[in-house]
Protein backbone atom coordinates (compact mmCIF):
# COMPACT_ATOMS: atom_id res chain seq x y z
CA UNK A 1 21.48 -18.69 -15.96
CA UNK A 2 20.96 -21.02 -13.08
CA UNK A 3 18.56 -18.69 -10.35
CA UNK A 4 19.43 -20.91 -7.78
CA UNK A 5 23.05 -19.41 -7.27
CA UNK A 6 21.64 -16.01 -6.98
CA UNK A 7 21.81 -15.27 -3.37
CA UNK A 8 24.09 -12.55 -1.29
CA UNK A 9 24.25 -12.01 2.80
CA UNK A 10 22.25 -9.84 4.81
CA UNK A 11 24.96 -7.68 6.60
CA UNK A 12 23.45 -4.44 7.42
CA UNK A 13 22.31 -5.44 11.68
CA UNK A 14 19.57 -7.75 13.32
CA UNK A 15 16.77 -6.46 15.14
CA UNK A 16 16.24 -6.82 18.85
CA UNK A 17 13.09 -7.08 21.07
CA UNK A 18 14.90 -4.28 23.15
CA UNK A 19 14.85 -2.13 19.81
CA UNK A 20 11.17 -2.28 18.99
CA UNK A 21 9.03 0.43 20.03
CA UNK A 22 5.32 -0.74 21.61
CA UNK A 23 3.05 0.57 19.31
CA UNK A 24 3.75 -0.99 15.72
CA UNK A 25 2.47 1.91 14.53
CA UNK A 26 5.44 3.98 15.89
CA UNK A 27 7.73 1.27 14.68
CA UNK A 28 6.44 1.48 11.09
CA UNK A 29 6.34 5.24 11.20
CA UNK A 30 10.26 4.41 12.45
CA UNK A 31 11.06 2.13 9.51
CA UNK A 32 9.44 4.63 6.86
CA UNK A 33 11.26 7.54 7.87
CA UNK A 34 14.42 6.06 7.54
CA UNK A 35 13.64 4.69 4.37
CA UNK A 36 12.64 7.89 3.14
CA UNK A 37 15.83 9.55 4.71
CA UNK A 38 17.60 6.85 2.56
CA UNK A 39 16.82 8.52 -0.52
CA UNK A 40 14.72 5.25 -1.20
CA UNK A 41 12.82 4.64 -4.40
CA UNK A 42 9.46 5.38 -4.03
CA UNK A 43 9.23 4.01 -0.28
CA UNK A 44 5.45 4.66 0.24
CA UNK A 45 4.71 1.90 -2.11
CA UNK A 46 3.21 -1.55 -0.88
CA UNK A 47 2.35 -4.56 -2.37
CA UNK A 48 -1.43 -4.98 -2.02
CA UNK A 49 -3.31 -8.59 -2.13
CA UNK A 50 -6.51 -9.52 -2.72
CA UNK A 51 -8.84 -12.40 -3.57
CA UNK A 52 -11.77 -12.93 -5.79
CA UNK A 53 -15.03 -14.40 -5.06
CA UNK A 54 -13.25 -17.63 -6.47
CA UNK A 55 -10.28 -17.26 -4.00
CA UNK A 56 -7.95 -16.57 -6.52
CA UNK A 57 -5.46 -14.16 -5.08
CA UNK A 58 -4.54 -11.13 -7.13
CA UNK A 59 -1.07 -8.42 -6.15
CA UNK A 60 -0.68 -4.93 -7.39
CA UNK A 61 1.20 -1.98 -6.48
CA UNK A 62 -0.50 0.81 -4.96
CA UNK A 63 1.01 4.20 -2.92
CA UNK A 64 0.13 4.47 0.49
CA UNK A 65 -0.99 8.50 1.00
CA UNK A 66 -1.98 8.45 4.81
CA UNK A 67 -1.33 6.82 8.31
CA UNK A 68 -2.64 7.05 11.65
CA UNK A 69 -3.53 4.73 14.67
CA UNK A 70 -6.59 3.65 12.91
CA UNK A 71 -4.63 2.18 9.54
CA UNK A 72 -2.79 2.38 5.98
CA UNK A 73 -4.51 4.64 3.55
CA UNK A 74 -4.76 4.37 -0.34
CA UNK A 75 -6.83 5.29 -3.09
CA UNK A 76 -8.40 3.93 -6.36
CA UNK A 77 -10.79 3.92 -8.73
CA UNK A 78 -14.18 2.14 -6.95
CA UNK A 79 -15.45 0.09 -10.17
CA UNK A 80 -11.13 -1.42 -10.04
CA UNK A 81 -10.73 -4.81 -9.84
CA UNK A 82 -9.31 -4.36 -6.31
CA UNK A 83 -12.48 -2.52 -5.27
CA UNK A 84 -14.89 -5.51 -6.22
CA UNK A 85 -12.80 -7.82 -4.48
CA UNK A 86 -13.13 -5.82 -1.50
CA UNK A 87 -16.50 -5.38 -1.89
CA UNK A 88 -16.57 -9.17 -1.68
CA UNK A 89 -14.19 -9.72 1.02
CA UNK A 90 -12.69 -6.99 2.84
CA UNK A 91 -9.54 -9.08 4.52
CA UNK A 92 -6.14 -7.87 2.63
CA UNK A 93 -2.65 -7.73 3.23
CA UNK A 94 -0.41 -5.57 1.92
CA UNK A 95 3.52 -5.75 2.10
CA UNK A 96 6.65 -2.74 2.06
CA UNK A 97 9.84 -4.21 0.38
CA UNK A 98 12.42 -1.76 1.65
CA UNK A 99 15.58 -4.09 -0.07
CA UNK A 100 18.38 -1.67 0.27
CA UNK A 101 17.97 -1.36 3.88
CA UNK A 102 17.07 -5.60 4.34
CA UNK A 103 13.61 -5.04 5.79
CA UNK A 104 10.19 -6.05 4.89
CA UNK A 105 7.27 -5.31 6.57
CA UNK A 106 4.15 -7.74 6.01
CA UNK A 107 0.27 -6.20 7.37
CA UNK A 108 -2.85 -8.25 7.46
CA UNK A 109 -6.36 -6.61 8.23
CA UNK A 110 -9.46 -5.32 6.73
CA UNK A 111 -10.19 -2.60 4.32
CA UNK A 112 -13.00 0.28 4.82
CA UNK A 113 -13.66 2.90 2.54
CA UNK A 114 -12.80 6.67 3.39
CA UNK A 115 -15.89 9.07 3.86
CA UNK A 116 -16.54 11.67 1.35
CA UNK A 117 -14.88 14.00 2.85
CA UNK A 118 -11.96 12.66 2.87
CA UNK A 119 -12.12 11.13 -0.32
CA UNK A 120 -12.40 14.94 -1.37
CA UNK A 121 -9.93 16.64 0.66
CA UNK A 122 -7.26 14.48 -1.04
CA UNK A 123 -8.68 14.50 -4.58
CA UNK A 124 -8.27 18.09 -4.49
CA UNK A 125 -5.30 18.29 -3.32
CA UNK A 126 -3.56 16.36 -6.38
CA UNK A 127 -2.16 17.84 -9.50
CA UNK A 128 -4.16 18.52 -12.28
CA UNK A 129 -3.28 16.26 -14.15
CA UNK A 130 -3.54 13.40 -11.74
CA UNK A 131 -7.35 14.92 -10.83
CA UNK A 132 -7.60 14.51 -15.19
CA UNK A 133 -6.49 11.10 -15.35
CA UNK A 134 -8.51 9.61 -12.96
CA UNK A 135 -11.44 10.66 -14.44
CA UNK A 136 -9.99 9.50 -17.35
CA UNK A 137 -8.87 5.87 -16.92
CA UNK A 138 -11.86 3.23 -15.67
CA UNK A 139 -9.24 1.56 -13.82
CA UNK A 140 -9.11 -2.50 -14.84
CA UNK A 141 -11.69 -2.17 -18.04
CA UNK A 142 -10.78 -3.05 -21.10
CA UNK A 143 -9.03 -0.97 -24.27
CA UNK A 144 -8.26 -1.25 -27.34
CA UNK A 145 -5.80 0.79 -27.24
CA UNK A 146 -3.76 3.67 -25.49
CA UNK A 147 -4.47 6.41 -28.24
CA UNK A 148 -8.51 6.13 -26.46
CA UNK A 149 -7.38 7.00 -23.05
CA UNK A 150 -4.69 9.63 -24.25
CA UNK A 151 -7.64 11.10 -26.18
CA UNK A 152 -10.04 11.22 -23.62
CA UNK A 153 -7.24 12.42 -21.67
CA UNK A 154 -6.82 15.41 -23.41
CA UNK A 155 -10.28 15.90 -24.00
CA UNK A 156 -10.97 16.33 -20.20
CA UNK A 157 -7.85 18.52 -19.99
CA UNK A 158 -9.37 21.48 -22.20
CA UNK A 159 -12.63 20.49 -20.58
CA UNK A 160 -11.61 21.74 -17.26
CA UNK A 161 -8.84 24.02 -18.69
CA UNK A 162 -10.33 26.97 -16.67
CA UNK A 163 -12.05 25.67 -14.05
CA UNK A 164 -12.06 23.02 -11.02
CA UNK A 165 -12.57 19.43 -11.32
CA UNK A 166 -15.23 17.90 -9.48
CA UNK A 167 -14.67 14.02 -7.66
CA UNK A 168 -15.70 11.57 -9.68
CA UNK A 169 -17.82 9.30 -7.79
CA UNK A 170 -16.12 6.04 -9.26
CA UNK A 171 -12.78 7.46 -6.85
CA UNK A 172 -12.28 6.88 -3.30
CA UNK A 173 -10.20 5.29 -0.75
CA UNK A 174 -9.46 2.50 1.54
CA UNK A 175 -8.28 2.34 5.26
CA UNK A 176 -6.73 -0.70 6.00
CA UNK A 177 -7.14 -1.31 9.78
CA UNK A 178 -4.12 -3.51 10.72
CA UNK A 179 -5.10 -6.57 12.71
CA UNK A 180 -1.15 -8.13 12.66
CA UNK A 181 2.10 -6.15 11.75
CA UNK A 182 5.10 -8.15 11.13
CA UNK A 183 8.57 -6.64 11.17
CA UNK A 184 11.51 -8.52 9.15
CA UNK A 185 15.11 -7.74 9.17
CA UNK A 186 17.75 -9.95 7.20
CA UNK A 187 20.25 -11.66 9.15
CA UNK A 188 23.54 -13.03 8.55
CA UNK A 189 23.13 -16.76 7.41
CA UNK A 190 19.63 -16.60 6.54
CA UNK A 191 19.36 -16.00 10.87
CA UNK A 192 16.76 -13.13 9.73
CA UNK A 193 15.03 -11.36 12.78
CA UNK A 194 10.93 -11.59 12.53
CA UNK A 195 8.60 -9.98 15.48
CA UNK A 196 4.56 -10.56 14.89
CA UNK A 197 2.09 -7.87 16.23
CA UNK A 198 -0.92 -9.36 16.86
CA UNK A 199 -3.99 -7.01 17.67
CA UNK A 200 -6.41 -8.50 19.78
CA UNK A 201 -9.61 -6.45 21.97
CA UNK A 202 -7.17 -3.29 21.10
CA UNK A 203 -4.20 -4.41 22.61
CA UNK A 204 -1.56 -5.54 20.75
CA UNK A 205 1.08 -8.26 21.87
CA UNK A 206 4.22 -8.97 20.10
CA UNK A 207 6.16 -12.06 18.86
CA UNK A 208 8.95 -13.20 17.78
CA UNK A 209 9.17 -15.80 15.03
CA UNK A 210 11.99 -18.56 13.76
CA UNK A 211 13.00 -17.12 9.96
């Protein structure tokens, strides 16, 4: 298998300056619905990076669950490797591969966590099960193996068989205030189409950059 033949052209439109809307916000909220209209798999979910106090960077996979004009929302467990980082150094960036539609969109900014209230107004509004398993699972320690966490699993299920489950403390979330938004949009012959928000004393002024 030689990788370096695997390659096709990006056919589906460029992107304009005339086509952006001002806020990136808008523009993202744009670019999500019409992933989601394409029957897209899981489109809410975005590439996450961090780095550790030896600035090695770690990626994972993580759903975004809210957005508004103040940033990306997700949520975790708080003792997660992803949580210490942050603890450490709050600059991320995360990243939405939308590749049936030839768009990516690339954020940089800082993370905050969520207040309790909002940590709890979600939490309570997952499934069961989900509320179960993130009691269960002490997200990034170690195991010995998977019949543990199914069996403390099901021992928190008939726990709280009849009842509600409280938040666990160890659970929260991040909002990721966006301090650059970058919009990409394959072209034909690797012409893609790149334009840069940049965020600076609330205003945010746009670019566009060579692919």
């Amino acid at each position: 298998m030689d990788l370096s033949d695997i390659r096709r052209e990006y056919i589906q439109g460029g992107l304009r300056r005339k086509d952006l809307l001002a806020d990136p916000i808008d523009q993202f909220n744009l670019w999500l619905q019409q992933a989601i209209d394409a029957k897209l798999t899981d489109p809410t979910a975005m590439t996450i990076a961090t780095v550790d106090q030896n600035g090695q960077p770690f990626q994972r996979i993580v759903l975004l669950k809210n957005l508004d004009k103040n940033g990306f929302v997700f949520y975790t467990n708080l003792g997660s490797r992803k949580a210490q980082h942050i603890e450490h150094n709050n600059k991320v960036s995360i990243h939405f591969p939308w590749h049936p539609l030839e768009r990516q969109v690339h954020i940089t900014g800082t993370a905050e966590k969520l207040t309790t209230l909002e940590n709890m107004k979600y939490f309570t509004s997952r499934p069961k099960d989900s509320q179960i398993a993130a009691i269960a699972s002490h997200q990034s320690s170690r195991i010995s193996a998977r019949g543990i966490l199914e069996g403390k699993y099901l021992e928190l299920k008939q726990k709280f068989a009849n009842g509600e489950i409280p938040v666990p403390s160890f659970w929260g979330g991040y909002r990721i205030k966006p301090e650059s938004i970058e919009f990409w949009q394959g072209g034909e012959h690797r012409l893609h189409d790149r334009f840069l928000f940049s965020k600076t004393n609330d205003m945010w002024t746009v670019d566009r950059l060579a692919p």
